[in-house]
C-alpha atoms as a PDB file:
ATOM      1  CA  UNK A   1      59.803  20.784 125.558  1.00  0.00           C
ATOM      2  CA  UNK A   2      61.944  21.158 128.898  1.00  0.00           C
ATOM      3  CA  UNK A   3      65.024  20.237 126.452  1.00  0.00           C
ATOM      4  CA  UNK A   4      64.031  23.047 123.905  1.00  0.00           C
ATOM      5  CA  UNK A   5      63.829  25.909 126.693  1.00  0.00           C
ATOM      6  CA  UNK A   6      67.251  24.774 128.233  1.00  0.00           C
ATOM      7  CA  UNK A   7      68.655  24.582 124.464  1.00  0.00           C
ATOM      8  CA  UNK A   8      67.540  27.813 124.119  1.00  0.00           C
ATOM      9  CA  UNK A   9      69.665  29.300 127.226  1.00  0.00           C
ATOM     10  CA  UNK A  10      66.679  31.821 128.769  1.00  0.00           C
ATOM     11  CA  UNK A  11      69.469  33.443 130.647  1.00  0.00           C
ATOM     12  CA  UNK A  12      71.386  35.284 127.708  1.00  0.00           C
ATOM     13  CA  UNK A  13      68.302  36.630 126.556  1.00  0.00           C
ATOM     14  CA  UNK A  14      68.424  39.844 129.543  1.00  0.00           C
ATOM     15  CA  UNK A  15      71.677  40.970 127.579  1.00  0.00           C
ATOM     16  CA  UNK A  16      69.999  40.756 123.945  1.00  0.00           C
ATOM     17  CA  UNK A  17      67.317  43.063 124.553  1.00  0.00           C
ATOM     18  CA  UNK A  18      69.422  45.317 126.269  1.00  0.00           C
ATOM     19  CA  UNK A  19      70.712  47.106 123.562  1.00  0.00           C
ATOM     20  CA  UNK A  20      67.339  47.265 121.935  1.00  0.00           C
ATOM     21  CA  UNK A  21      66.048  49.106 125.300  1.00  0.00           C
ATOM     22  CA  UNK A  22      68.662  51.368 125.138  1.00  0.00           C
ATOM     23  CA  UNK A  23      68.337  52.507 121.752  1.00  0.00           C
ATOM     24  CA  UNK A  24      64.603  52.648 121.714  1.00  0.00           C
ATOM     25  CA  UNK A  25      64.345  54.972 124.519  1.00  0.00           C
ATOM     26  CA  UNK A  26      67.529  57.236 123.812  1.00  0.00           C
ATOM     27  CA  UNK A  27      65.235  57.766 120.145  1.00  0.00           C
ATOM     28  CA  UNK A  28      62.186  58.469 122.724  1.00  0.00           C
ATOM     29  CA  UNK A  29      63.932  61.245 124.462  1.00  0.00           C
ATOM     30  CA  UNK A  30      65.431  62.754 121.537  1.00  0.00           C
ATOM     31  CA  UNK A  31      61.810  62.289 119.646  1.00  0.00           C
ATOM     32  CA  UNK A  32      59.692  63.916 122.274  1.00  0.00           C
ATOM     33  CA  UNK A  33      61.568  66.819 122.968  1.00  0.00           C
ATOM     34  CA  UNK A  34      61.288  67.767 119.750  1.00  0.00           C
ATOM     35  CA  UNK A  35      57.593  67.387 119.611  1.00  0.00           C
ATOM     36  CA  UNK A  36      57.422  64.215 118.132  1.00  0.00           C
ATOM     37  CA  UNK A  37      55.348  60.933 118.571  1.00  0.00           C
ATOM     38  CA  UNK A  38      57.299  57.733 119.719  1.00  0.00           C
ATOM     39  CA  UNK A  39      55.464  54.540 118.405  1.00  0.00           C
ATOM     40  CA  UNK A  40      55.783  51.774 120.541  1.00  0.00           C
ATOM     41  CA  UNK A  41      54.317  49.078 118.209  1.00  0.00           C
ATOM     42  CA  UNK A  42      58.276  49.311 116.199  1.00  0.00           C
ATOM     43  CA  UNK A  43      59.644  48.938 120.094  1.00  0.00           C
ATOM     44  CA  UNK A  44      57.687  45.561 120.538  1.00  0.00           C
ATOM     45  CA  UNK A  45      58.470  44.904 117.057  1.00  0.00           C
ATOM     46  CA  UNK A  46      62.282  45.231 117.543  1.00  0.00           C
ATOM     47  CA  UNK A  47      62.262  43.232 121.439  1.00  0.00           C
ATOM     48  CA  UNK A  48      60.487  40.176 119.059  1.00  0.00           C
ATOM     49  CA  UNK A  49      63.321  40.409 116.302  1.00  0.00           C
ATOM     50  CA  UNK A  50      66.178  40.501 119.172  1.00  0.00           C
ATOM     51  CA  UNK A  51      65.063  37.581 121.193  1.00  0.00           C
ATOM     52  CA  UNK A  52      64.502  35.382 117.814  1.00  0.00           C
ATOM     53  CA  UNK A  53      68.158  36.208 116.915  1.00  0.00           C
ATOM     54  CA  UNK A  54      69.243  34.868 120.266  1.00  0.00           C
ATOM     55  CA  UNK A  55      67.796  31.904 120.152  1.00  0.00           C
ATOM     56  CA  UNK A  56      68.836  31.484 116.582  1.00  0.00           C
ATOM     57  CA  UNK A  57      72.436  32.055 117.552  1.00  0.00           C
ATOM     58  CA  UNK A  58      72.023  29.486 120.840  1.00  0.00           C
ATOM     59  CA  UNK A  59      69.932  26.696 119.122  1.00  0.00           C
ATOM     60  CA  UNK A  60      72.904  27.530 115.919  1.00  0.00           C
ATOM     61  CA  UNK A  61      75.785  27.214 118.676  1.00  0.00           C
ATOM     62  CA  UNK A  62      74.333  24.353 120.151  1.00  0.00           C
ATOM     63  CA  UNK A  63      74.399  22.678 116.447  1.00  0.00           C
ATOM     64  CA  UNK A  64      77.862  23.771 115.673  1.00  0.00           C
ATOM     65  CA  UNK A  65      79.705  22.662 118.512  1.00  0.00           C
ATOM     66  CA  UNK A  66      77.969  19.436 118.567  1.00  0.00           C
ATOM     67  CA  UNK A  67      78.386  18.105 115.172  1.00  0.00           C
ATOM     68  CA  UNK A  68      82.240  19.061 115.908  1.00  0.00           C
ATOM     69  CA  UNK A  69      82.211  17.391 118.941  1.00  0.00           C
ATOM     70  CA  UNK A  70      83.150  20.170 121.073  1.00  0.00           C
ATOM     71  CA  UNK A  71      80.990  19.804 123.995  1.00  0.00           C
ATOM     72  CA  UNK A  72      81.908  16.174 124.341  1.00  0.00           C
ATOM     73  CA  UNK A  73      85.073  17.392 126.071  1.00  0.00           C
ATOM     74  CA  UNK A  74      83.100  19.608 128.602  1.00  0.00           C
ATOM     75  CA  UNK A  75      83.329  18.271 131.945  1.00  0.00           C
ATOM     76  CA  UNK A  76      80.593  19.819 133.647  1.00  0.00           C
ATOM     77  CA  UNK A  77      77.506  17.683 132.709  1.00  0.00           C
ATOM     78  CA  UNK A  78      75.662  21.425 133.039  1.00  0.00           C
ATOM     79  CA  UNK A  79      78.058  22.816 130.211  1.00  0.00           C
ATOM     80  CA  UNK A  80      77.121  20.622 127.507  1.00  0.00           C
ATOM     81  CA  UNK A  81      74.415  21.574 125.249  1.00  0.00           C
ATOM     82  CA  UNK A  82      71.472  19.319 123.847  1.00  0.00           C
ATOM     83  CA  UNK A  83      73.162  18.018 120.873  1.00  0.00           C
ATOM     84  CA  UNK A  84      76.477  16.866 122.556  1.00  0.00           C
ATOM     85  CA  UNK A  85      73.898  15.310 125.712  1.00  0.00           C
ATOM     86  CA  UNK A  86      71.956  13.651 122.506  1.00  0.00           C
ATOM     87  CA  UNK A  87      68.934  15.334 124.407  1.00  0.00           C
ATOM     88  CA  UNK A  88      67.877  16.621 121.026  1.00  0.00           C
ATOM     89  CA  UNK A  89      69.713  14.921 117.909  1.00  0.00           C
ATOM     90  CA  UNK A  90      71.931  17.167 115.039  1.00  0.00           C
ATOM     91  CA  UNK A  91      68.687  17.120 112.677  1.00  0.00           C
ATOM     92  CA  UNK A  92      66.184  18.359 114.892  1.00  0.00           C
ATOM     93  CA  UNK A  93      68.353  21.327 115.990  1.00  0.00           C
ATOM     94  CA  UNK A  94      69.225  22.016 112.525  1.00  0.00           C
ATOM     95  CA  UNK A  95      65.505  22.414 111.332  1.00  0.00           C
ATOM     96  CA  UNK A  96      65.298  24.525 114.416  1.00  0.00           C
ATOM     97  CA  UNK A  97      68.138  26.923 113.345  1.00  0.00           C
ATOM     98  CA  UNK A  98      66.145  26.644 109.845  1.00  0.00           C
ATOM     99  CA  UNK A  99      62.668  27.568 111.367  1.00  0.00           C
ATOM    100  CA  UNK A 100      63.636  30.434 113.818  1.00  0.00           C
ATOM    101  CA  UNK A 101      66.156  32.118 110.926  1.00  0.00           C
ATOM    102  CA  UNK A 102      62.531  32.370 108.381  1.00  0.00           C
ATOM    103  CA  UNK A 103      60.943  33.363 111.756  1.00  0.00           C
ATOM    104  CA  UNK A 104      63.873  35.508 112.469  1.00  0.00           C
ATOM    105  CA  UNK A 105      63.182  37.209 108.678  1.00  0.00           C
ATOM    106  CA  UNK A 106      59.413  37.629 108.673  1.00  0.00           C
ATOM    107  CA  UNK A 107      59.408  38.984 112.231  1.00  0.00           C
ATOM    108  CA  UNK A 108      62.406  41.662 110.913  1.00  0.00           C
ATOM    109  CA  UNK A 109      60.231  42.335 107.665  1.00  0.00           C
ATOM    110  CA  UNK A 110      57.078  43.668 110.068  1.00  0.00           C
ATOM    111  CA  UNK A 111      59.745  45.700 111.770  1.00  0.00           C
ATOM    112  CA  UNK A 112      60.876  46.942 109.090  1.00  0.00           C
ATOM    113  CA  UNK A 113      57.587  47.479 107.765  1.00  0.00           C
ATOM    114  CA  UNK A 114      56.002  49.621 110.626  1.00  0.00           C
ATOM    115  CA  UNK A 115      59.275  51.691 110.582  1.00  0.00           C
ATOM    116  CA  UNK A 116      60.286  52.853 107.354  1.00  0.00           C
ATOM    117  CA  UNK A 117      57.884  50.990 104.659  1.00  0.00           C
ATOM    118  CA  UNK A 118      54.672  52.790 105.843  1.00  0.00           C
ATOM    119  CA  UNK A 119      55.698  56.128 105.572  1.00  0.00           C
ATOM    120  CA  UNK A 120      58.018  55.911 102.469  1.00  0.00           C
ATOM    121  CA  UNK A 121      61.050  55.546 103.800  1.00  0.00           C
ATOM    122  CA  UNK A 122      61.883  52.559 100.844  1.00  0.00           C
ATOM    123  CA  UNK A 123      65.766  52.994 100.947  1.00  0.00           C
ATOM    124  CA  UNK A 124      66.339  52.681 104.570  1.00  0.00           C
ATOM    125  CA  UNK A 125      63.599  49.637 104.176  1.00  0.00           C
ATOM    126  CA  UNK A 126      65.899  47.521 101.818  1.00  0.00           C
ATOM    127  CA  UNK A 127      69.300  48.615 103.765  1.00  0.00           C
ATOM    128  CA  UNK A 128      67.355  47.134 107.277  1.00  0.00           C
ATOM    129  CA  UNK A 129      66.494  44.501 105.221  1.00  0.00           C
ATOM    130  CA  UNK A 130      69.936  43.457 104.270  1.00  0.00           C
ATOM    131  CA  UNK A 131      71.590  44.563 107.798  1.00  0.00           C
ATOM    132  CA  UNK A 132      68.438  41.919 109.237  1.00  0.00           C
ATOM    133  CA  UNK A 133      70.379  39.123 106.848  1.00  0.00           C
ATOM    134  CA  UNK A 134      73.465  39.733 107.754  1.00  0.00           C
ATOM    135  CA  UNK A 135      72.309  39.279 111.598  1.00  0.00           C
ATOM    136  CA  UNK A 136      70.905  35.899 110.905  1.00  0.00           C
ATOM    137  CA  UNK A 137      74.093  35.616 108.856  1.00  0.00           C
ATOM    138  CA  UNK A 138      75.945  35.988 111.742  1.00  0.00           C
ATOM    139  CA  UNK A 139      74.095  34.580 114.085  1.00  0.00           C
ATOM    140  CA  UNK A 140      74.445  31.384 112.148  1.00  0.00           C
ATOM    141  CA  UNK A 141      78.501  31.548 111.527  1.00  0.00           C
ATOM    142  CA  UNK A 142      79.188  31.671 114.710  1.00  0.00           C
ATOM    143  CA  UNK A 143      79.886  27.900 115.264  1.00  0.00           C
ATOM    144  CA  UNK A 144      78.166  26.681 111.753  1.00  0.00           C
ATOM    145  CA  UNK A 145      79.845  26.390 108.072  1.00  0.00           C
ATOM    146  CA  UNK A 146      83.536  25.607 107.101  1.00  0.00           C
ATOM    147  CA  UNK A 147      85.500  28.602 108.434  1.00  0.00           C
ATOM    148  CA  UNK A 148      83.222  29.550 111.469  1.00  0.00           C
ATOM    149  CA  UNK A 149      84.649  33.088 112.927  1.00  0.00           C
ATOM    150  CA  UNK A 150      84.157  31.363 116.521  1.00  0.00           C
ATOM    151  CA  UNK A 151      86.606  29.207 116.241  1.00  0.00           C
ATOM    152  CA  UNK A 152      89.037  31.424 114.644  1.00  0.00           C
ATOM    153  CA  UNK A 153      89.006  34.355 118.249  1.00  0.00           C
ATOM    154  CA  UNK A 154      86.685  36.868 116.142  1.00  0.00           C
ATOM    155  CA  UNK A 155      83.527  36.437 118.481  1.00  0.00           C
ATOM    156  CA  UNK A 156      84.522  39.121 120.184  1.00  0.00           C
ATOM    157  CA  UNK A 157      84.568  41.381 117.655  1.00  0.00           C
ATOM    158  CA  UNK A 158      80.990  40.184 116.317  1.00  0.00           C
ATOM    159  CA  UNK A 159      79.647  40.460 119.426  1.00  0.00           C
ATOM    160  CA  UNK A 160      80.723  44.015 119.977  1.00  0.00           C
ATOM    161  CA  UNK A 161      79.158  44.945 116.398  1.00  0.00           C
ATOM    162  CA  UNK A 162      76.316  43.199 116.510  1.00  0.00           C
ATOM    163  CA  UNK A 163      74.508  43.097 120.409  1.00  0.00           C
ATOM    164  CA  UNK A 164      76.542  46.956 120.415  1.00  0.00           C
ATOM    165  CA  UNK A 165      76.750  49.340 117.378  1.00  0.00           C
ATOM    166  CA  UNK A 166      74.114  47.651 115.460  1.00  0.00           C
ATOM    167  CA  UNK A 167      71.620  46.685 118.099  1.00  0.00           C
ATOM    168  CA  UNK A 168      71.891  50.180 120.164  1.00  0.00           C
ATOM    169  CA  UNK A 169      72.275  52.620 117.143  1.00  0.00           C
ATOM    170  CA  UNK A 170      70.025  50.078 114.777  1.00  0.00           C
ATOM    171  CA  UNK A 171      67.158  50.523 117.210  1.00  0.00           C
ATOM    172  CA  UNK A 172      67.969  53.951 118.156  1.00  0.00           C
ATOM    173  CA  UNK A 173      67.792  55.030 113.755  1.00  0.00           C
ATOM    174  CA  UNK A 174      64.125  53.125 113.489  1.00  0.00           C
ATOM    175  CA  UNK A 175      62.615  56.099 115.255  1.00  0.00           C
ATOM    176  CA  UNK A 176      64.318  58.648 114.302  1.00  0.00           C
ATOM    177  CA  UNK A 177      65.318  58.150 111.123  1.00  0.00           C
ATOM    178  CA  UNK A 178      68.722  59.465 111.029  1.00  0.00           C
ATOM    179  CA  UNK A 179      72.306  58.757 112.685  1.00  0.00           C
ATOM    180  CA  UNK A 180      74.122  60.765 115.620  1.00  0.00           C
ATOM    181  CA  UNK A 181      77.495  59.903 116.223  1.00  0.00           C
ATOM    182  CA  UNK A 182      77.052  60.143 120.132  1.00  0.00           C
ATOM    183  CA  UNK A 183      74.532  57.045 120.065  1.00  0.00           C
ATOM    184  CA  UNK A 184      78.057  55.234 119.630  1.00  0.00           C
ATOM    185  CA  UNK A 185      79.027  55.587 123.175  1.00  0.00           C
ATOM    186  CA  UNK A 186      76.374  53.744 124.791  1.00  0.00           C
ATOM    187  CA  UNK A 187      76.197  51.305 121.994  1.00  0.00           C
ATOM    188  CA  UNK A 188      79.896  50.648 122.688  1.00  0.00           C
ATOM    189  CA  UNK A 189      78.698  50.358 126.648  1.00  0.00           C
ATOM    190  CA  UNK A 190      76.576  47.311 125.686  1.00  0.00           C
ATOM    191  CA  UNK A 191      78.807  46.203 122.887  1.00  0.00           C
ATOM    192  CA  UNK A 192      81.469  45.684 125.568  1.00  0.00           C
ATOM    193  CA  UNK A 193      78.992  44.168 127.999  1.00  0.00           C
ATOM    194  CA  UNK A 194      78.418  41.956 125.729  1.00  0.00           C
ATOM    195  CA  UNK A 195      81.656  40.863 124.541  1.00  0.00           C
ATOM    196  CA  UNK A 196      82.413  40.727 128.667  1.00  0.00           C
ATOM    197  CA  UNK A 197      80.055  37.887 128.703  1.00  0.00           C
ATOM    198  CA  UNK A 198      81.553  36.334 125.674  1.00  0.00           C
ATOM    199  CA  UNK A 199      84.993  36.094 127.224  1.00  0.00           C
ATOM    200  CA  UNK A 200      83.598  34.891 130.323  1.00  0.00           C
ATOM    201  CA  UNK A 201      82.057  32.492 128.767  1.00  0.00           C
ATOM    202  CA  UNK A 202      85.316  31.340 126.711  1.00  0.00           C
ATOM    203  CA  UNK A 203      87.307  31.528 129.852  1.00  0.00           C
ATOM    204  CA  UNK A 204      84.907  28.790 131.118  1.00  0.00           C
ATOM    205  CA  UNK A 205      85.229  26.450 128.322  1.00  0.00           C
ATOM    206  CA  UNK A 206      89.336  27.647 127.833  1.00  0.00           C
ATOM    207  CA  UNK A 207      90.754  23.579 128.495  1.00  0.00           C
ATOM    208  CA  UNK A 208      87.699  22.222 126.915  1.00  0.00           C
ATOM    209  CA  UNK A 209      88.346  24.294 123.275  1.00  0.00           C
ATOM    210  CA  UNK A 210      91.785  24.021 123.446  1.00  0.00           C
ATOM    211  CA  UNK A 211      91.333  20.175 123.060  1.00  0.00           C
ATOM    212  CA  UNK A 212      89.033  20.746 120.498  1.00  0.00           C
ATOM    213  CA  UNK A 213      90.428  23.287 118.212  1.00  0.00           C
ATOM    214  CA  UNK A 214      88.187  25.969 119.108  1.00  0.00           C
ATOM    215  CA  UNK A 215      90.696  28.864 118.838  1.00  0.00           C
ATOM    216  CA  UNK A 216      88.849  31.969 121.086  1.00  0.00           C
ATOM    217  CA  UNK A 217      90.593  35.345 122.109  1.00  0.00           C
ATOM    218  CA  UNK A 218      90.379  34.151 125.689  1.00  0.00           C
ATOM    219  CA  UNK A 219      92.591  30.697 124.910  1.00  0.00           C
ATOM    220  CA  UNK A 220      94.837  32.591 122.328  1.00  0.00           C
ATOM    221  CA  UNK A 221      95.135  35.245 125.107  1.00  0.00           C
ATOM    222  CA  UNK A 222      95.761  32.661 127.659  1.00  0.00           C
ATOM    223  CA  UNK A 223      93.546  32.646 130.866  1.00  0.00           C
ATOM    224  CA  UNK A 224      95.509  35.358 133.037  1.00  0.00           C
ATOM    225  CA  UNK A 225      95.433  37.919 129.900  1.00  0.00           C
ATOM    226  CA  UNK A 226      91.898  37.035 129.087  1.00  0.00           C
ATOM    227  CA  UNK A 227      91.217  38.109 132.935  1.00  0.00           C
ATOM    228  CA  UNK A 228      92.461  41.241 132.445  1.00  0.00           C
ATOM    229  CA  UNK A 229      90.683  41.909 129.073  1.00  0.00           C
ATOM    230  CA  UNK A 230      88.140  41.009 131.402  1.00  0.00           C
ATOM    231  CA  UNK A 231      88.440  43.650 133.841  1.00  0.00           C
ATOM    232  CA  UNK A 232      88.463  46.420 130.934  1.00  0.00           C
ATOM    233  CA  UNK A 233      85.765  45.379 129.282  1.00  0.00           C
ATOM    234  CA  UNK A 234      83.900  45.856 132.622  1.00  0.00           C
ATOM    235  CA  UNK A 235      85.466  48.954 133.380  1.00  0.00           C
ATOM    236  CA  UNK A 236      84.584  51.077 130.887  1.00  0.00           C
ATOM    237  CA  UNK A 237      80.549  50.847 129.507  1.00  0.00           C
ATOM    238  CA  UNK A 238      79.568  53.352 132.359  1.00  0.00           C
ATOM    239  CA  UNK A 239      82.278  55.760 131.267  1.00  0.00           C
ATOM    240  CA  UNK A 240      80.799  55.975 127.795  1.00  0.00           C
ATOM    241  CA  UNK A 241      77.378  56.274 129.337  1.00  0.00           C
ATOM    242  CA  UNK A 242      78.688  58.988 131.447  1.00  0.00           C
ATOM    243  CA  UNK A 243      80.347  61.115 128.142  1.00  0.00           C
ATOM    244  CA  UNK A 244      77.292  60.444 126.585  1.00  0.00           C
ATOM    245  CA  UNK A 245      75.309  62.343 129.250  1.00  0.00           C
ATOM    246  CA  UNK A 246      77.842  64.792 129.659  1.00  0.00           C
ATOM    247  CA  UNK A 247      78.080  65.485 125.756  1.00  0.00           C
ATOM    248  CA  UNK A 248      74.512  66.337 125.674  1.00  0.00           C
ATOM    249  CA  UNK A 249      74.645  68.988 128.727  1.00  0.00           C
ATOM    250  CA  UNK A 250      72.645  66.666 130.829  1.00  0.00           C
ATOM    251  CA  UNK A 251      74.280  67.752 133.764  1.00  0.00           C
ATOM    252  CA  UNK A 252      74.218  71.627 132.833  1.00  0.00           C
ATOM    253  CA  UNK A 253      70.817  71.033 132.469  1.00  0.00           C
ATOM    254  CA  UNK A 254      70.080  70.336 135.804  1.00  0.00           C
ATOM    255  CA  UNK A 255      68.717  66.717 135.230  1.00  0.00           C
ATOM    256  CA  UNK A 256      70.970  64.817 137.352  1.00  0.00           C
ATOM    257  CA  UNK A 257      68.021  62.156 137.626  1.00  0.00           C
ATOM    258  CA  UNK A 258      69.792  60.859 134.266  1.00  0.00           C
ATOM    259  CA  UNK A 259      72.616  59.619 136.276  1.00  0.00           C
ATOM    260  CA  UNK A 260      71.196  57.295 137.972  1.00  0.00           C
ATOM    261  CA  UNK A 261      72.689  54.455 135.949  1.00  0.00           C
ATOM    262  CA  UNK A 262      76.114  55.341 137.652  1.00  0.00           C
ATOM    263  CA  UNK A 263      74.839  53.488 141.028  1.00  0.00           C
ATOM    264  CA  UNK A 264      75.707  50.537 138.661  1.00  0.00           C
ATOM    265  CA  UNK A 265      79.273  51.280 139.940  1.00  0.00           C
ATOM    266  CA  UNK A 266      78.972  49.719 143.322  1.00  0.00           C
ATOM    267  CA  UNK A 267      77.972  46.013 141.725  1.00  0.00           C
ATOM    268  CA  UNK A 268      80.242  45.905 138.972  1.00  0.00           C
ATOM    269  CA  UNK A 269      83.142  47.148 141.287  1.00  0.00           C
ATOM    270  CA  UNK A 270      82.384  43.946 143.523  1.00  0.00           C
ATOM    271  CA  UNK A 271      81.612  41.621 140.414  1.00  0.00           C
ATOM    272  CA  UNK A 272      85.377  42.724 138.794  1.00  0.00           C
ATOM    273  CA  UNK A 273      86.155  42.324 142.607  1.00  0.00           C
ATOM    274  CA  UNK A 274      84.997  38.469 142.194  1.00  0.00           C
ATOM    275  CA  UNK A 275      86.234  37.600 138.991  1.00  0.00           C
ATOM    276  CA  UNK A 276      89.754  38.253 139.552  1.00  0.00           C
ATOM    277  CA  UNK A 277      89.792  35.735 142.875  1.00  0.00           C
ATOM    278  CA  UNK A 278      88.692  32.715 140.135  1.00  0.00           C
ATOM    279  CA  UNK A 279      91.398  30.691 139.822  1.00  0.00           C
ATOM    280  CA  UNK A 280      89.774  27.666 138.185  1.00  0.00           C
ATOM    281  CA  UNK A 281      88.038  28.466 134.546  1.00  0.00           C
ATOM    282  CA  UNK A 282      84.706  26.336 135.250  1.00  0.00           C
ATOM    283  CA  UNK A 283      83.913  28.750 138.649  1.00  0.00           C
ATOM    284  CA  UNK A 284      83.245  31.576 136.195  1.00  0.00           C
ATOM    285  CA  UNK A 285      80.091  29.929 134.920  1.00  0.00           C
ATOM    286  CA  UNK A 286      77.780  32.186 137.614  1.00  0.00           C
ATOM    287  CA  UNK A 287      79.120  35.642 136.487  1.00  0.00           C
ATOM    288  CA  UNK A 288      77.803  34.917 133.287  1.00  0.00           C
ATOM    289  CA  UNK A 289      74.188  35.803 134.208  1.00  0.00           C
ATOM    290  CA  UNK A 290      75.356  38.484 136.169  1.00  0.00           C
ATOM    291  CA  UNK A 291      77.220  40.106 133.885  1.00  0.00           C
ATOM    292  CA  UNK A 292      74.058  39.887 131.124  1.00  0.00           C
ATOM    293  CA  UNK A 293      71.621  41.264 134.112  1.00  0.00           C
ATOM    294  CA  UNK A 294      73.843  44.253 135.031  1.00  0.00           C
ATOM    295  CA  UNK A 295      73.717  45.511 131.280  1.00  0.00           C
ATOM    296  CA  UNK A 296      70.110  45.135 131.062  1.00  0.00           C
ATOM    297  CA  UNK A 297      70.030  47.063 134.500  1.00  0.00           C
ATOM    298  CA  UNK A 298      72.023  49.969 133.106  1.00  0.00           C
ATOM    299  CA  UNK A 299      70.093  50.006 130.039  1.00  0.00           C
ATOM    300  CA  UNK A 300      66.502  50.446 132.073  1.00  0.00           C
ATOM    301  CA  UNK A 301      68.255  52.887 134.157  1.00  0.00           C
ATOM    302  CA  UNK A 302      69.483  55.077 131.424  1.00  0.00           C
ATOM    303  CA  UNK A 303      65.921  54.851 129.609  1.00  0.00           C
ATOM    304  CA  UNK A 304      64.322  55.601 132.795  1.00  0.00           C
ATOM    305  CA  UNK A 305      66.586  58.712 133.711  1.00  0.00           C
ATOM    306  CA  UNK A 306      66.470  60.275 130.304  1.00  0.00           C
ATOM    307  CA  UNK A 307      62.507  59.721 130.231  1.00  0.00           C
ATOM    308  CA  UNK A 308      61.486  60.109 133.442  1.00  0.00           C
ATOM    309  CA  UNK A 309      60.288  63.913 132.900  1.00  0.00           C
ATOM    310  CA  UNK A 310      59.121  63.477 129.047  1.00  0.00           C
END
């Protein structure tokens, strides 16, 4: 069992629910101030769907790189994942990736169900019902099939999409039942979190997937650019969050308890601070959490500020 909870990376999963959190309770502000009801049964709903997709896409990583031998040529006993270790063999895992992707489904389906189904909203059901596919989809491609978009530098972009745009504005659109173009500034805040982590993570394993083919934007970028896409990519989610607020009059308004997410620039100031005194790829390894932790921090701030008087 130990193998199957260290397989299944607990630490990413603070950065996969983030964008969930965000969405959900930008929808909650929106909904009650205009008088409406805020069900929290499609928020609990939507936290289940997001974790399954992570672990999908670890325990589908994990798989990948494996049967192509790419942990092998990790150094750091730590790095390597339970199929390259042989702590759990390429069959088991696969059946895994098999079991949480129908899990994955039926758990999106209830969503899906409570939020649009119900009440007779059966267009937007089948469209979330395709958009749930194509996040198992992706989840899977990652590392998995003949032309996995990991191994060709498009993570990046994936990531961005998928833990940003869709997760923030996804979540955000099951309450609310419609689209506001502003919802894509924080969603682009967590999309770049989360594509932050990615690189950091690809900056760790930069020797290791050059030797093994694994073509990432951080090794095509080479490590010093990769540190300064880096640095960008951590510089700029709490300016989006802050033109969000300031877009909707926030400050005009005289609730400057919504800000409170901007205290967020102190720690990420010293984290970018950090990261650009690495010199060796594998000491990068510990920002990873903290990168994940900080964008599940400014998404409970941000809920918190904008609900704190509704």
């Amino acid at each position: 069992m130990i193998n199957w909870i260290k397989a299944a990376r607990l630490r990413t999963l603070p950065l996969s629910v983030s964008g969930i959190i965000l969405g959900s309770f930008i929808a909650r502000w929106r909904v009650v101030e205009a008088g409406g009801d805020w069900d929290w049964r499609i928020f609990a709903l939507a936290l289940l769907v997001t974790l399954l997709y992570q672990i999908l896409s670890n325990f589908a990583n994990d798989y990948g790189d494996g049967i192509r031998g790419t942990d092998e040529l990790r150094v750091n006993e730590a790095e390597q994942r339970a199929v390259a270790s042989g702590k759990i063999t390429a069959n088991q895992m696969r059946n895994a990736v098999i079991l949480f992707s129908i899990l994955s489904l039926a758990a999106t389906i209830a969503l899906l169900y409570f939020a649009f189904f119900k009440d007779g909203f059966i267009t937007e059901f089948y469209t979330f019902v395709g958009l749930g596919i194509a996040c198992i989809l992706a989840a899977i491609g990652y590392t998995v099939g003949k032309k996995p978009y990991g191994y060709m530098g498009l993570g990046d972009i994936f990531v961005f999409i998928f833990f940003g745009l869709v997760s923030v504005c996804g979540s955000y659109f099951l309450f609310t039942k419609e689209f506001h173009w502003d919802t894509l500034l924080p969603a682009s805040a967590i999309g770049l979190l989360s594509a932050a982590v990615l690189n950091l993570n690809n900056m760790r394993d930069i020797e290791s997937d050059e030797l093994s083919g694994k073509k990432t934007l951080a090794l095509r970028l080479g490590f010093k650019k990769a540190m300064v896409y880096e640095i960008i990519l951590l510089q700029l989610p709490l300016l989006f969050v802050l033109v969000f607020m300031m877009m909707n009059g926030l400050h005009t308004q005289g609730k400057y308890y919504a800000f409170i997410f901007f205290i967020l620039m102190l720690p990420l100031t010293g984290l970018r601070r950090k990261i650009m005194q690495v010199t060796t790829p594998r000491e990068l390894d510990p920002f990873l959490k903290q990168v994940g932790i900080i964008a599940l921090t400014m998404a409970v701030l941000v809920a918190f500020g904008l609900n704190y008087f509704n």
